[in-house]
Protein backbone atom coordinates (compact mmCIF):
# COMPACT_ATOMS: atom_id res chain seq x y z
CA UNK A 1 116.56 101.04 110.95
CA UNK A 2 117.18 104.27 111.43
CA UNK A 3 114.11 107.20 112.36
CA UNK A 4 111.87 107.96 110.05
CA UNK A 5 111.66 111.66 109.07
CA UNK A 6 109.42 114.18 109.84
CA UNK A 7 107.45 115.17 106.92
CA UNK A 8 107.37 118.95 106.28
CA UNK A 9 107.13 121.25 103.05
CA UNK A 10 110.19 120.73 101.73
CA UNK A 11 110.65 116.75 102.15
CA UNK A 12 107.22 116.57 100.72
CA UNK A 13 108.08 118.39 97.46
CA UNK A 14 111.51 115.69 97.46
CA UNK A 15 109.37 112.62 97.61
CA UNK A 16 106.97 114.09 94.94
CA UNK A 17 109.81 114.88 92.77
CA UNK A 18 110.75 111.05 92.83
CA UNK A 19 107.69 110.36 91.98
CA UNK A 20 107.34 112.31 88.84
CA UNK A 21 110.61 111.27 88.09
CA UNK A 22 110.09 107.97 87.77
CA UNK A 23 106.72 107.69 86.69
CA UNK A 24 108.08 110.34 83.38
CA UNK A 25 110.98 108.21 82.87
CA UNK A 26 108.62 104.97 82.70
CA UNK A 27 106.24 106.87 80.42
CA UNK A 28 108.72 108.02 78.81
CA UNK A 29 110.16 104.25 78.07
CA UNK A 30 107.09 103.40 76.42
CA UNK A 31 106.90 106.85 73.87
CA UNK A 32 110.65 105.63 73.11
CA UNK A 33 108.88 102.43 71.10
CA UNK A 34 109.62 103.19 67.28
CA UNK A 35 107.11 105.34 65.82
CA UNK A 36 105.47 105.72 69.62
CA UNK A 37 102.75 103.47 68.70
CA UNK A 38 100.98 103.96 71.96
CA UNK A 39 100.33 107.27 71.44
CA UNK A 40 102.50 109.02 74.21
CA UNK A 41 102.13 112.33 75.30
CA UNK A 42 103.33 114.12 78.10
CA UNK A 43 103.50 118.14 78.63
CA UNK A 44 103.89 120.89 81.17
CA UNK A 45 101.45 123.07 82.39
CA UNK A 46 103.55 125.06 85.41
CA UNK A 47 105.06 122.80 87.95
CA UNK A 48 102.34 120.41 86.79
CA UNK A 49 102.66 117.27 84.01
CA UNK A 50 100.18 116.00 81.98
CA UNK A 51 100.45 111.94 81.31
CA UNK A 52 98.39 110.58 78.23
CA UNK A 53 98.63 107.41 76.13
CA UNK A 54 96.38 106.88 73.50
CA UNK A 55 95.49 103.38 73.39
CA UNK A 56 95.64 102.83 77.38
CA UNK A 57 92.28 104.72 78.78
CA UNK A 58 92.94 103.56 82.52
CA UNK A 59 93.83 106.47 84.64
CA UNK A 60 97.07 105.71 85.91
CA UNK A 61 98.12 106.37 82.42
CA UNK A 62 96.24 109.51 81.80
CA UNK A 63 96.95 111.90 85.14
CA UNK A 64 98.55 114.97 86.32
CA UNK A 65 101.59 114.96 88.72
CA UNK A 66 102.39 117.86 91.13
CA UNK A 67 99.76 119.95 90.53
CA UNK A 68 99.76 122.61 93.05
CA UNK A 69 98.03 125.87 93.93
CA UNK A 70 100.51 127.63 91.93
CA UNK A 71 99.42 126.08 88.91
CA UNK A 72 95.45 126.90 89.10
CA UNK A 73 95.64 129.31 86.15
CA UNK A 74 96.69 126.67 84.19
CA UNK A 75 93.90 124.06 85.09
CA UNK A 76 91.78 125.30 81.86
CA UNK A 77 94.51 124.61 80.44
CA UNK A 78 94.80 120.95 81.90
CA UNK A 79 91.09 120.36 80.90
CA UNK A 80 91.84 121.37 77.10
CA UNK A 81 94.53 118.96 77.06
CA UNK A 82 92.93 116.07 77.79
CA UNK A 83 88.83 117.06 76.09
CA UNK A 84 90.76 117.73 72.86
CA UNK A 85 91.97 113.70 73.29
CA UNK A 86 88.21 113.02 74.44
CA UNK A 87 90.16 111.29 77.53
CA UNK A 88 89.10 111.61 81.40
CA UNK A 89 91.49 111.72 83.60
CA UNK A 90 93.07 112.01 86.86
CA UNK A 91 94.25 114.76 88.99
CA UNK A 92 96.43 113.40 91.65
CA UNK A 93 96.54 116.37 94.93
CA UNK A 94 98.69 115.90 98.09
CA UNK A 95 98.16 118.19 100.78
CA UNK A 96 101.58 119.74 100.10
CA UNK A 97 101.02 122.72 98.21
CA UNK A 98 97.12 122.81 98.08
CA UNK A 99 94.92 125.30 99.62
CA UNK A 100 91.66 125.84 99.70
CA UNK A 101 91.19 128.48 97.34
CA UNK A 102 92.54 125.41 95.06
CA UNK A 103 90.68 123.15 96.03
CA UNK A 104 87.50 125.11 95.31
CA UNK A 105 89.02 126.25 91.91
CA UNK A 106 88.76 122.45 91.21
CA UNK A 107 85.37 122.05 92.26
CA UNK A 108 84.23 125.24 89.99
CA UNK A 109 85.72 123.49 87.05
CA UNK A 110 83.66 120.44 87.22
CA UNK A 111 86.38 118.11 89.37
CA UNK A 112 86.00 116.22 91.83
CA UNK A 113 87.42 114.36 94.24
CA UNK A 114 86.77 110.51 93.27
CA UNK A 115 89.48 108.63 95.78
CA UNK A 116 92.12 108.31 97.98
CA UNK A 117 95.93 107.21 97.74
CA UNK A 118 98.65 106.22 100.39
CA UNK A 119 102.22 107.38 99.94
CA UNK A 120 104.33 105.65 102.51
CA UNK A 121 108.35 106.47 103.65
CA UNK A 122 110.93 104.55 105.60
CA UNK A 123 114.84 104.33 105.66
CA UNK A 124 116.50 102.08 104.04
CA UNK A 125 117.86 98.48 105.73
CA UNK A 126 121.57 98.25 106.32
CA UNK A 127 121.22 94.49 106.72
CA UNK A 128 120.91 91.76 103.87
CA UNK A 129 117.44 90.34 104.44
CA UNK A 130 117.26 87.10 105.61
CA UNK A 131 114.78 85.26 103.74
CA UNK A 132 112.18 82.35 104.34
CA UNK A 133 113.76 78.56 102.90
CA UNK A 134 111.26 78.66 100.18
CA UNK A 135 111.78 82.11 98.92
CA UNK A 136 115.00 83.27 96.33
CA UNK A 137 115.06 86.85 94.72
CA UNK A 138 116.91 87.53 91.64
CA UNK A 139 117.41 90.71 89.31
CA UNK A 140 116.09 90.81 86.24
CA UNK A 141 118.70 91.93 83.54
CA UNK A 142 118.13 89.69 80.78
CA UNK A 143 115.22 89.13 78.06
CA UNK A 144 114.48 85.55 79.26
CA UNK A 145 114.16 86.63 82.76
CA UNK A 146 112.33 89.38 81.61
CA UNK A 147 109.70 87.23 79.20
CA UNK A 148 109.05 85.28 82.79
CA UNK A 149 108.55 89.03 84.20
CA UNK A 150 106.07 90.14 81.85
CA UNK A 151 103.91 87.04 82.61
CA UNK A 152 103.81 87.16 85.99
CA UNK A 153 102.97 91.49 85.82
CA UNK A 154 100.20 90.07 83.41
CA UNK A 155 98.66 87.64 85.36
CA UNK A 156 98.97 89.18 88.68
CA UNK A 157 97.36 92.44 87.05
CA UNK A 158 94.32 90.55 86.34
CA UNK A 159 94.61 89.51 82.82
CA UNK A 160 94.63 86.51 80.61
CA UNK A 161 98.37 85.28 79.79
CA UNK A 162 97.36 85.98 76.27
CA UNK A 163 98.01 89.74 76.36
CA UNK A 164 101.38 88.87 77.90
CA UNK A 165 102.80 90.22 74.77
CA UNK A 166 101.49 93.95 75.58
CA UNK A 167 103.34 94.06 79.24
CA UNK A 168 106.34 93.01 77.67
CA UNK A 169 106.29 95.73 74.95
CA UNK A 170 104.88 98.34 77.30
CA UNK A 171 108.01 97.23 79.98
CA UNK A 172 110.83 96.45 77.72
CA UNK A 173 112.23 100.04 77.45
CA UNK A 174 112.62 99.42 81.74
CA UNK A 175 115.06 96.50 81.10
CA UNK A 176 118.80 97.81 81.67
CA UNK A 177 117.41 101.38 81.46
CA UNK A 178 119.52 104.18 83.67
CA UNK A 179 118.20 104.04 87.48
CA UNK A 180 115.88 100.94 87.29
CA UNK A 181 116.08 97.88 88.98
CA UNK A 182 113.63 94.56 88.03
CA UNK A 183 113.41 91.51 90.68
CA UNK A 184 112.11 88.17 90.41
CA UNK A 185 111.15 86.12 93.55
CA UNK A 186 110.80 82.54 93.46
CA UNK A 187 109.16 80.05 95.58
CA UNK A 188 110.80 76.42 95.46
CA UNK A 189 112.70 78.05 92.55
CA UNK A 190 109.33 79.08 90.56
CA UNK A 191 109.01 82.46 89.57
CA UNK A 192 106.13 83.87 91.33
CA UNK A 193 106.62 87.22 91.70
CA UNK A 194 108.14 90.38 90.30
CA UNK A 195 108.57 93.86 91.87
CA UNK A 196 110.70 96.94 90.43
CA UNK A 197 112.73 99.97 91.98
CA UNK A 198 113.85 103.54 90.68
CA UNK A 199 116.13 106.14 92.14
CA UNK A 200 117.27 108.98 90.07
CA UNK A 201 119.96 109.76 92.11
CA UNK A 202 117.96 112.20 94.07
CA UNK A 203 118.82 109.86 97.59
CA UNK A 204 115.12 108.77 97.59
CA UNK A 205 114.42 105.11 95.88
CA UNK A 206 110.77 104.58 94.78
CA UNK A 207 108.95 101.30 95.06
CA UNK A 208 106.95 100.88 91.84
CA UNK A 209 105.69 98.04 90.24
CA UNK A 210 104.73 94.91 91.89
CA UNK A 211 102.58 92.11 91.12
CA UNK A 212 102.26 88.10 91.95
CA UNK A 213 100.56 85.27 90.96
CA UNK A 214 97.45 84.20 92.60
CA UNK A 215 98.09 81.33 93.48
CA UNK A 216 101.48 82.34 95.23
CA UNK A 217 100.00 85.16 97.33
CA UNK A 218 99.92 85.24 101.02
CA UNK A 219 103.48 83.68 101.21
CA UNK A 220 105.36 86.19 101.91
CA UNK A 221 106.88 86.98 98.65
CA UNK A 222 106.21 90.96 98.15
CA UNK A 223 107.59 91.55 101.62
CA UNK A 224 110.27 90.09 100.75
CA UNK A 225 110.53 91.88 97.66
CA UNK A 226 110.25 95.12 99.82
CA UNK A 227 112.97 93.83 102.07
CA UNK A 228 115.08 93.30 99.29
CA UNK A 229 114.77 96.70 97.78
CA UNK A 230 115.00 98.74 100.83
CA UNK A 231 118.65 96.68 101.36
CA UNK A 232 119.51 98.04 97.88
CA UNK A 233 118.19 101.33 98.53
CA UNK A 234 120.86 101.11 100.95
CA UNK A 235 123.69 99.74 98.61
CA UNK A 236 123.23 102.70 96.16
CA UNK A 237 123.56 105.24 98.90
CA UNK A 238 120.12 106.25 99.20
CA UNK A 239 118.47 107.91 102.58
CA UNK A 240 114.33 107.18 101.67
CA UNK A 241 112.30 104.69 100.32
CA UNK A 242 109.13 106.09 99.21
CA UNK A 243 106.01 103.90 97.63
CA UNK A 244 102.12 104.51 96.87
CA UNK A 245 99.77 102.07 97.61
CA UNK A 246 95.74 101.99 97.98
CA UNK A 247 94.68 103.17 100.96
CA UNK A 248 94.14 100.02 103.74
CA UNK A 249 95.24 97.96 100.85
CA UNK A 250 97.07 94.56 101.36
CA UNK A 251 99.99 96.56 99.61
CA UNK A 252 100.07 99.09 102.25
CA UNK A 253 99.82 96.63 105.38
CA UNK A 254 102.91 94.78 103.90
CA UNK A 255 104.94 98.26 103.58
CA UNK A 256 103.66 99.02 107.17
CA UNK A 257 105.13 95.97 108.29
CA UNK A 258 108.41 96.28 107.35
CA UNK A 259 108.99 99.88 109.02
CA UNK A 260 107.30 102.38 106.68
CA UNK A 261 104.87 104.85 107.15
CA UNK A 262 102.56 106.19 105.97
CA UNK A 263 103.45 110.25 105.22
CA UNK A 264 100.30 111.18 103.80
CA UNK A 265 96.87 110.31 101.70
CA UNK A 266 96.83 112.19 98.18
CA UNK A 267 93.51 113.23 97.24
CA UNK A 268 92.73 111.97 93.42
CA UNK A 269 90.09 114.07 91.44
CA UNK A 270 88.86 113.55 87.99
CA UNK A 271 86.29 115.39 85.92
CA UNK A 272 82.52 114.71 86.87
């Protein structure tokens, strides 16, 4: 594997960039539904986006991506946004682009800071992985494979199989869409685990989504699903691999493992 990069300014604002990127074009998949029946919004503020869906209150769904300190006289703004939809929501800060006269700007306007996030980088592998007996990986490019998909994202999240129904329509529009990739992994030729990858052609691929059973974890199967899409990363000509992860999670340890690094905790504020 090649070295990892140095982080600075202007590699920090690329690996940002792939994430908005992917995170609107997944948003964005979901607003595409006929008649949006989710309730999608997203809008500009700056060199800030605001991320809402009505009928999904979590905060992953309802944040603000590269916010900077350029874009303080638009954090009324932000607020407005977000009160008028009687939503909280999150305001996601790396340390690229902040200062402190933002960061007390925040404070002032009844934020703050309520956790932490890892974003991790590595290179790409020029090798095929070579994987353990019991493990297979497959894309995903068909509806069947994708039904199994949306069952295993369920379950793994932490829900009942009976709201399998709401991954698959909230995850259909990533299915053969421009940039995406799905993967399946199998263990004795069970489908266990799934795991997906973007690049918008910017030469960084994100990690996104990832998620196993639980009774298949601790074998080995999302590092080989990391393995798998850093060898692709390579395939399509990309230089990075960038992913987020909760800090000291199990999700970062397994990136960690494989080569990546970690290139810097965001900061994750939300109103008091």
């Amino acid at each position: 594997m090649l070295k990892l990069p140095v982080i600075n300014g202007e590699l920090a604002q690329r690996i940002q960039q792939s994430e908005i990127d992917y995170f609107t074009s997944r948003i964005s998949s979901i607003g595409e539904r006929n008649g949006n029946p989710e309730g999608v919004e997203m809008k500009r503020f700056g060199q800030a986006t605001a991320f809402y869906i009505r009928t999904m209150p979590w905060p992953l769904f309802n944040s603000v991506k590269g916010f900077s300190c350029e874009d303080v006289g638009h954090l009324e703004a932000i607020l407005a946004f977000y009160r008028e939809r009687e939503r909280s929501f999150q305001l996601d800060i790396n340390p690229a682009g902040s200062s402190p006269g933002m960061l007390r700007a925040l404070a002032e306007h009844g934020l703050y800071q309520a956790g932490f996030h890892s974003v991790l980088v590595g290179r790409p592998a020029e090798e095929r992985p070579s994987l353990p007996a019991p493990i297979t990986i497959r894309k995903i490019d068909n509806e069947q494979d994708f039904d199994l998909y949306a069952g295993i994202h369920c379950v793994g999240a932490g829900m009942s199989a009976e709201h399998k129904h709401h991954f698959v329509n909230n995850n259909i529009g990533l299915l053969n869409r421009p940039g995406w990739s799905l993967y399946m992994a199998l263990w004795n030729d069970v489908p266990s685990a799934v795991a997906v990858m973007h690049s918008s052609g910017g030469g960084i691929a994100s990690c996104t989504l990832a998620a196993t059973l639980p009774e298949r974890r601790r074998h080995g199967l999302q590092t080989a699903l990391l393995q798998q899409r850093m060898y692709e990363a390579h395939e399509i000509g990309c230089e990075l691999v960038v992913a987020q992860a909760g800090f000291g999670s199990t999700s970062q340890h397994n990136m960690e493992r494989i080569g990546m690094q970690l290139a810097w905790t965001r900061a994750q504020w939300a109103p008091l």
